[in-house]
C-alpha atoms as a PDB file:
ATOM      1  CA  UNK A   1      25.882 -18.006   6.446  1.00  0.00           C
ATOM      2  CA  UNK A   2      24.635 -15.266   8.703  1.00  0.00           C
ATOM      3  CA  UNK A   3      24.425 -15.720  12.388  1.00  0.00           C
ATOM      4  CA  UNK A   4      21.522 -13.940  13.294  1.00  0.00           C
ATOM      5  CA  UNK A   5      19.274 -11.201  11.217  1.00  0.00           C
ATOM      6  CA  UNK A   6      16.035  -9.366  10.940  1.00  0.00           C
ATOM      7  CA  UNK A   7      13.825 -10.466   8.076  1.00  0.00           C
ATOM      8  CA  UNK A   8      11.013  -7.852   7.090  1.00  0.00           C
ATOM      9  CA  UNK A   9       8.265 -10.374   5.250  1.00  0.00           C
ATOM     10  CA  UNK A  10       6.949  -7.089   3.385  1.00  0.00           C
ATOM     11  CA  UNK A  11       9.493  -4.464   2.517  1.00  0.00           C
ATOM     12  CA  UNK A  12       7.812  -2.798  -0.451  1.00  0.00           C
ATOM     13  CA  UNK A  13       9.915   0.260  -1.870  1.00  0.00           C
ATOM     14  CA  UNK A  14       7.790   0.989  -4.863  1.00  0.00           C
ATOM     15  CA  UNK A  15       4.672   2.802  -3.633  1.00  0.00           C
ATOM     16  CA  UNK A  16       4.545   5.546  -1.254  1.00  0.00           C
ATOM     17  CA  UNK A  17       1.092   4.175   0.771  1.00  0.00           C
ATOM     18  CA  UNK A  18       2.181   0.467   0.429  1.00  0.00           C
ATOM     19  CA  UNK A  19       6.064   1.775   1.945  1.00  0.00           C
ATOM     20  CA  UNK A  20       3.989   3.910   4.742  1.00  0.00           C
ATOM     21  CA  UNK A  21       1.717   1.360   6.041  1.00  0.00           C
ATOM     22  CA  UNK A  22       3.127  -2.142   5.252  1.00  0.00           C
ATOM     23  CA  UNK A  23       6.949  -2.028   5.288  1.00  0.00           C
ATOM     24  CA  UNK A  24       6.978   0.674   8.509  1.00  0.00           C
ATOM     25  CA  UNK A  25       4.391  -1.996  10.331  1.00  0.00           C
ATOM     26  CA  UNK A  26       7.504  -3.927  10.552  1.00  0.00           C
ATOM     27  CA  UNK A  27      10.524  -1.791  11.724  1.00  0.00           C
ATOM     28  CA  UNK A  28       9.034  -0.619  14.815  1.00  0.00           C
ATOM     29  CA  UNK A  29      11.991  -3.416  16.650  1.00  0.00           C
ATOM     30  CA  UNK A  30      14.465  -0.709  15.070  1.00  0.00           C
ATOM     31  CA  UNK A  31      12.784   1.864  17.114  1.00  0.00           C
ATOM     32  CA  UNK A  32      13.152   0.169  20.699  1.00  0.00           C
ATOM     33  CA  UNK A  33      15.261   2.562  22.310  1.00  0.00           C
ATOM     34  CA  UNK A  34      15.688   0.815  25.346  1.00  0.00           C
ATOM     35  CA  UNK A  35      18.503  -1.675  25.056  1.00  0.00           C
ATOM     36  CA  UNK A  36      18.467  -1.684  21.288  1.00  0.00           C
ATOM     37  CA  UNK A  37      19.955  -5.250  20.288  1.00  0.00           C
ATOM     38  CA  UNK A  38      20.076  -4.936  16.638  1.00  0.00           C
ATOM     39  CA  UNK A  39      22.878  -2.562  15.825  1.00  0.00           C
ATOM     40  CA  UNK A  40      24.631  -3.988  12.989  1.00  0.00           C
ATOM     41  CA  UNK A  41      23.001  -6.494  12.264  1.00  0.00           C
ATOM     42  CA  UNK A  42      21.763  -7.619   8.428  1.00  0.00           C
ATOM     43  CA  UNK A  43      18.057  -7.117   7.548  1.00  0.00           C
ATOM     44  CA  UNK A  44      16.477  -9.131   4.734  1.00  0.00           C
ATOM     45  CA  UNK A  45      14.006  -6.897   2.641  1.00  0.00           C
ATOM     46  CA  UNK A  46      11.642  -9.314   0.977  1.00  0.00           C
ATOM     47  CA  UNK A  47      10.624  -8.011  -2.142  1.00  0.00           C
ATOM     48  CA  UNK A  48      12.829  -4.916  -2.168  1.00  0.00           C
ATOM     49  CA  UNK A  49      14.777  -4.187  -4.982  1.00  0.00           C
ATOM     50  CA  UNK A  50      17.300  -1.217  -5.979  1.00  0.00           C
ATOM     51  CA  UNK A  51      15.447  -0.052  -8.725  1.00  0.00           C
ATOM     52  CA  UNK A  52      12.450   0.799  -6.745  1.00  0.00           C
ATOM     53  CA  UNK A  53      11.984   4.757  -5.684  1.00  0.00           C
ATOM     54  CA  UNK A  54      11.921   4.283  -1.880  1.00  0.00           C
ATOM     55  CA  UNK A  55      14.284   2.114  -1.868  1.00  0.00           C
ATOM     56  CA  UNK A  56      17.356   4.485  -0.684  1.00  0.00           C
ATOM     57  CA  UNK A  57      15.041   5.857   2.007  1.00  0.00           C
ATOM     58  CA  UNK A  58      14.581   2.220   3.714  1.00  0.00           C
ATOM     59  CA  UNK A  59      18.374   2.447   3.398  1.00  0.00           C
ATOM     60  CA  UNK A  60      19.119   5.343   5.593  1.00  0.00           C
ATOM     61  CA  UNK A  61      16.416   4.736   8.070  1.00  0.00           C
ATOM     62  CA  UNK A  62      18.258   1.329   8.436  1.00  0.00           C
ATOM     63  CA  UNK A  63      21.364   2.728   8.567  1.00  0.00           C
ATOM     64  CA  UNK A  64      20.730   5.289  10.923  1.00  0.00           C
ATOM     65  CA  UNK A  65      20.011   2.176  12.903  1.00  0.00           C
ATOM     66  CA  UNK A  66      23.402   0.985  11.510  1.00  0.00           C
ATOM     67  CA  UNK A  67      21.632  -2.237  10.568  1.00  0.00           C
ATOM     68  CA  UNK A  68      22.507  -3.693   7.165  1.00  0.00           C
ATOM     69  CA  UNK A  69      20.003  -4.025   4.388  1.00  0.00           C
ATOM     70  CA  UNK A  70      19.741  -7.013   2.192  1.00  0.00           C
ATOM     71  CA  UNK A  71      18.189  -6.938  -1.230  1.00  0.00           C
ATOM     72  CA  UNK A  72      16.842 -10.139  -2.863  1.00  0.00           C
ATOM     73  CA  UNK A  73      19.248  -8.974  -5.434  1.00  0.00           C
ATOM     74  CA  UNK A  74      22.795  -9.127  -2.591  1.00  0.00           C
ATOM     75  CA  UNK A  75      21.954 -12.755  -1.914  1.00  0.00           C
ATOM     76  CA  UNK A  76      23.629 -15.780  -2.987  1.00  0.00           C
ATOM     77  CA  UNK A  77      20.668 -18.929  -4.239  1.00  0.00           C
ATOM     78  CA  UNK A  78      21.578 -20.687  -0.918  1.00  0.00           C
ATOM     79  CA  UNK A  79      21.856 -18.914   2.084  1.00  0.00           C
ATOM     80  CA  UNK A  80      22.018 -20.415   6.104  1.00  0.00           C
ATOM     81  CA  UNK A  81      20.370 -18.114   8.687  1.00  0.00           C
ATOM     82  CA  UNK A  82      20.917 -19.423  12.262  1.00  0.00           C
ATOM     83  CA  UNK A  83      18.725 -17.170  13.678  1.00  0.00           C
ATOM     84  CA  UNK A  84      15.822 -14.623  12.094  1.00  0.00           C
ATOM     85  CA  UNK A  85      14.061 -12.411  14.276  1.00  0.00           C
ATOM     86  CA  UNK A  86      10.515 -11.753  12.649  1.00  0.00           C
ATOM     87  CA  UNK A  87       9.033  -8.771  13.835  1.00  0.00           C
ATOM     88  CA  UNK A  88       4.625  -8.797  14.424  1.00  0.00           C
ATOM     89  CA  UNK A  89       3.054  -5.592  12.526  1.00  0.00           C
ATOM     90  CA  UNK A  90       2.487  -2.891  14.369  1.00  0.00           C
ATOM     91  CA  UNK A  91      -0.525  -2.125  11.686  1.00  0.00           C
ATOM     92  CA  UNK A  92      -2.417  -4.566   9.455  1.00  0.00           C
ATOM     93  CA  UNK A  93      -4.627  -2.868   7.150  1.00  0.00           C
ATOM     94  CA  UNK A  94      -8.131  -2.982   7.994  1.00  0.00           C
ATOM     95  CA  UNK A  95      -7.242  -4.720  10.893  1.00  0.00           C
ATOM     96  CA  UNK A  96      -5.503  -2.655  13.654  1.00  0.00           C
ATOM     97  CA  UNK A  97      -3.022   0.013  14.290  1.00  0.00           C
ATOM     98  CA  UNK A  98      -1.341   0.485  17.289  1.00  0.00           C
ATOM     99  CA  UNK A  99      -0.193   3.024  18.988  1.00  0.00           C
ATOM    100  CA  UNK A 100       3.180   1.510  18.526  1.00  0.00           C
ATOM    101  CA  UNK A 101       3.048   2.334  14.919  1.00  0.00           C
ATOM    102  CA  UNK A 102       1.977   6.084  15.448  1.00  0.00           C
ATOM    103  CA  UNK A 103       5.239   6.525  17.341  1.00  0.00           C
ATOM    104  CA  UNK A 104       7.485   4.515  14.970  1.00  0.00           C
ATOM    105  CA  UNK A 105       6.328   6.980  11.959  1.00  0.00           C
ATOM    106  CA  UNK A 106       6.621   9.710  13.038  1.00  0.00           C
ATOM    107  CA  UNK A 107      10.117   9.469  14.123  1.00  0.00           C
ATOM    108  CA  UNK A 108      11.065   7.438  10.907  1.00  0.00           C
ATOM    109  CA  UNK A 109       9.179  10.665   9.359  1.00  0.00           C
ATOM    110  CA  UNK A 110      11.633  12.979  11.205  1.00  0.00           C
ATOM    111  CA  UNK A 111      14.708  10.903  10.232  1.00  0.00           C
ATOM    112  CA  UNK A 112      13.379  11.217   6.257  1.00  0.00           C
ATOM    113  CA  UNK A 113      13.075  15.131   6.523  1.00  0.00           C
ATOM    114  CA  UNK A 114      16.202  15.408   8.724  1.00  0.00           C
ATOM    115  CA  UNK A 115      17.841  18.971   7.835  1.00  0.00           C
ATOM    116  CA  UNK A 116      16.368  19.460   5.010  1.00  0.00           C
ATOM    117  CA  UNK A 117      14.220  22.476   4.705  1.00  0.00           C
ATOM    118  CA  UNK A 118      10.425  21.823   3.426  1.00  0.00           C
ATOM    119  CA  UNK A 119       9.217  25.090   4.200  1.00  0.00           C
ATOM    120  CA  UNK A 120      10.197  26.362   0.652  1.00  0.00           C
ATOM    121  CA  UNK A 121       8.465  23.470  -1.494  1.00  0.00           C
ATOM    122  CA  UNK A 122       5.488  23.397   0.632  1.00  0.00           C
ATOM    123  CA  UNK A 123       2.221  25.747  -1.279  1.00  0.00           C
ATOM    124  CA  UNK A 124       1.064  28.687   0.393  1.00  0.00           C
ATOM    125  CA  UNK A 125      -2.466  27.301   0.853  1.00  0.00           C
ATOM    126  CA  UNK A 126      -4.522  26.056   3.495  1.00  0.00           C
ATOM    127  CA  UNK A 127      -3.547  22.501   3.856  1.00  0.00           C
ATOM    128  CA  UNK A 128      -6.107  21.104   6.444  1.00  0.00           C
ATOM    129  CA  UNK A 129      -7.984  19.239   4.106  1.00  0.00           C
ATOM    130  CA  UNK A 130      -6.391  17.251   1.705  1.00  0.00           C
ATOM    131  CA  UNK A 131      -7.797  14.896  -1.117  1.00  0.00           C
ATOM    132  CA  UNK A 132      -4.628  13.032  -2.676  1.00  0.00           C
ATOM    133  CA  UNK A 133      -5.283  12.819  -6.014  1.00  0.00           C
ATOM    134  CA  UNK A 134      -4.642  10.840  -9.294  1.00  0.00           C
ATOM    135  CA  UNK A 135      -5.443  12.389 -12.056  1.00  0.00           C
ATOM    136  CA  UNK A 136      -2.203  13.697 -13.128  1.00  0.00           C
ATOM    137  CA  UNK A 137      -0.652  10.056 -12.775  1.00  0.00           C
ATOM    138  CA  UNK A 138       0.761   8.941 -15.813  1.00  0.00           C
ATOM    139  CA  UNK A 139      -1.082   5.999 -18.105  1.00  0.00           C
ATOM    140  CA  UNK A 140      -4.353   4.490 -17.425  1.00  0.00           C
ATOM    141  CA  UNK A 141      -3.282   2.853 -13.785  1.00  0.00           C
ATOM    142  CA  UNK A 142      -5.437   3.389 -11.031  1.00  0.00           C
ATOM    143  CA  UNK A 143      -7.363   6.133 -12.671  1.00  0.00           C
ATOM    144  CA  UNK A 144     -10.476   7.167 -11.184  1.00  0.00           C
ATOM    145  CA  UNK A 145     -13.740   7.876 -13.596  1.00  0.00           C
ATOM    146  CA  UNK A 146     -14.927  11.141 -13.141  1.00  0.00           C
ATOM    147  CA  UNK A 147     -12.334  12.653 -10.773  1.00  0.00           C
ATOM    148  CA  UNK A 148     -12.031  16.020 -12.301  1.00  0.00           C
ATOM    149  CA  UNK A 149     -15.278  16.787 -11.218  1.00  0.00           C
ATOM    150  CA  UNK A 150     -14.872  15.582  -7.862  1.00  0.00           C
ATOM    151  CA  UNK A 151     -11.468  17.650  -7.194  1.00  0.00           C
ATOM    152  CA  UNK A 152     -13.504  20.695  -8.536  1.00  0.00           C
ATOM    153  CA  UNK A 153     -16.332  20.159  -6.051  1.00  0.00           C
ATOM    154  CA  UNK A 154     -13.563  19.549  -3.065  1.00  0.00           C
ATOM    155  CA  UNK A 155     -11.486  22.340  -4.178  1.00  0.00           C
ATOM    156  CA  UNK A 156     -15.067  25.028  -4.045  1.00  0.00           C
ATOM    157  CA  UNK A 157     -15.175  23.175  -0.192  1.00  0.00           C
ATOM    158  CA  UNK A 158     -11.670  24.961   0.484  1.00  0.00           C
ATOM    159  CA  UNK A 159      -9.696  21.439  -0.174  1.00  0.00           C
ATOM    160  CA  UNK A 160      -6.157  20.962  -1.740  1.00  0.00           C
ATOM    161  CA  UNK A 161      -6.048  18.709  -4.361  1.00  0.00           C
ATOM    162  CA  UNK A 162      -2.701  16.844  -4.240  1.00  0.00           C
ATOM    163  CA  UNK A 163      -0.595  15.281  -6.431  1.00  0.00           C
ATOM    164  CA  UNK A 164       2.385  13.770  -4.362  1.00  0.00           C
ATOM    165  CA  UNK A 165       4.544  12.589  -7.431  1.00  0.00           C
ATOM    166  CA  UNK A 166       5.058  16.158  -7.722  1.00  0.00           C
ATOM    167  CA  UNK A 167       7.116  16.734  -4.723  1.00  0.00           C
ATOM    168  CA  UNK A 168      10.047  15.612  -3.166  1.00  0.00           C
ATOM    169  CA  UNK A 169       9.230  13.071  -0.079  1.00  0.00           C
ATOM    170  CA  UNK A 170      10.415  15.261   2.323  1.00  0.00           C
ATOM    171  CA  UNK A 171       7.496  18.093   1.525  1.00  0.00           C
ATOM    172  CA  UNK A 172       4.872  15.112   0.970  1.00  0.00           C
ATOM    173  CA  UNK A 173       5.624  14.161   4.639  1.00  0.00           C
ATOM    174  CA  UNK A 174       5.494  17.363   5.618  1.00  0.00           C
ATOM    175  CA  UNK A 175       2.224  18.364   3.904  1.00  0.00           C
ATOM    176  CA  UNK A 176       0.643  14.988   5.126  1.00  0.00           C
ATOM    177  CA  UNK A 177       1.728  16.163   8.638  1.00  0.00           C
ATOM    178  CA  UNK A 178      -0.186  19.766   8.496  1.00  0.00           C
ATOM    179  CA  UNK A 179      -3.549  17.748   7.450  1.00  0.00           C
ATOM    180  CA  UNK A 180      -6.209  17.635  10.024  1.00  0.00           C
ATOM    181  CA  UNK A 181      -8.532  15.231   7.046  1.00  0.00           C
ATOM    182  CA  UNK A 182      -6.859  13.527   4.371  1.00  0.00           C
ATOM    183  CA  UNK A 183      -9.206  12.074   1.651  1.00  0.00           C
ATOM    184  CA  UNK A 184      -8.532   9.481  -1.430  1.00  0.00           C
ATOM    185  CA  UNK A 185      -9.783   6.259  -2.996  1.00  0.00           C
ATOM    186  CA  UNK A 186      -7.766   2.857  -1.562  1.00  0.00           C
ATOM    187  CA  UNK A 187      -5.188   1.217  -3.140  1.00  0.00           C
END
């Protein structure tokens, strides 16, 4: 039984873009800092599992919080909640953003880079323009026909062609944060 908690109905840990849009929409309440009334309490993280690559980064924005995630995979079959706070989005794709959300990520952004220093694993290019590619991904998924020739064409227009899985979070933040125009295909 668990008196009251936070329940986050997306909390996707397994893809950068679906982590930065849908699963921040909802922790803007963590961000309140005005009589913040959810220090220590549980937060259940539908759909988030362990395994999944973001997964310790939900964890110490949470924690920094010093709320308590909850994994699908920590609860018991049956489980009694007497009270769930459900957070609105702050952002619903193709829908609305709100300033709200603006606010909340960039702070959560700041929390992720913390101390660490970027600077070093950042390229010495210009990084205003930014087309976030993916066709170094591994496998067939989500490949784009033709790319190759479209990064070439960007890249003679002064872009950067990126390919986030090869850096850490901390300097994909950071590079996404120097961008004036970022540029991909959805999904």
């Amino acid at each position: 039984s668990i008196d009251q908690c936070l329940y986050l109905p997306f909390a996707h840990c397994g893809n950068f873009g679906h982590f930065m849009t849908e699963t921040m929409a909802f922790l803007w309440i963590l961000f309140q800092e005005d009589n913040f009334k959810y220090s220590g309490v549980p937060v259940l993280l539908s759909g988030c599992s362990s395994d999944q690559s973001l997964c310790s980064a939900l964890a110490s924005i949470l924690a920094s919080k010093a709320c308590i995630p909850l994994l699908d995979e920590h609860l018991p079959h049956a489980l009694c909640l007497n009270s769930v706070v459900v957070p609105q989005p702050s952002l619903s794709l193709q829908a609305k953003a709100s300033s709200l959300h603006y606010a909340m990520t960039e702070k959560v952004a700041d929390l992720l880079i913390g101390e660490n220093e970027v600077d070093e694993l950042i390229p010495p290019l210009n990084l205003e323009k930014i087309y976030v590619s993916r066709s170094e991904l591994k496998g067939e998924v989500r490949r784009v026909e033709g790319e190759k020739v479209l990064e070439a064409e960007l890249e003679s227009l002064g872009w950067f062609i990126f390919h986030p899985q090869s850096y850490p979070l901390e300097a994909q933040i950071a590079i996404y944060r120097q961008a004036r125009c970022i540029a991909g295909f959805e999904g």
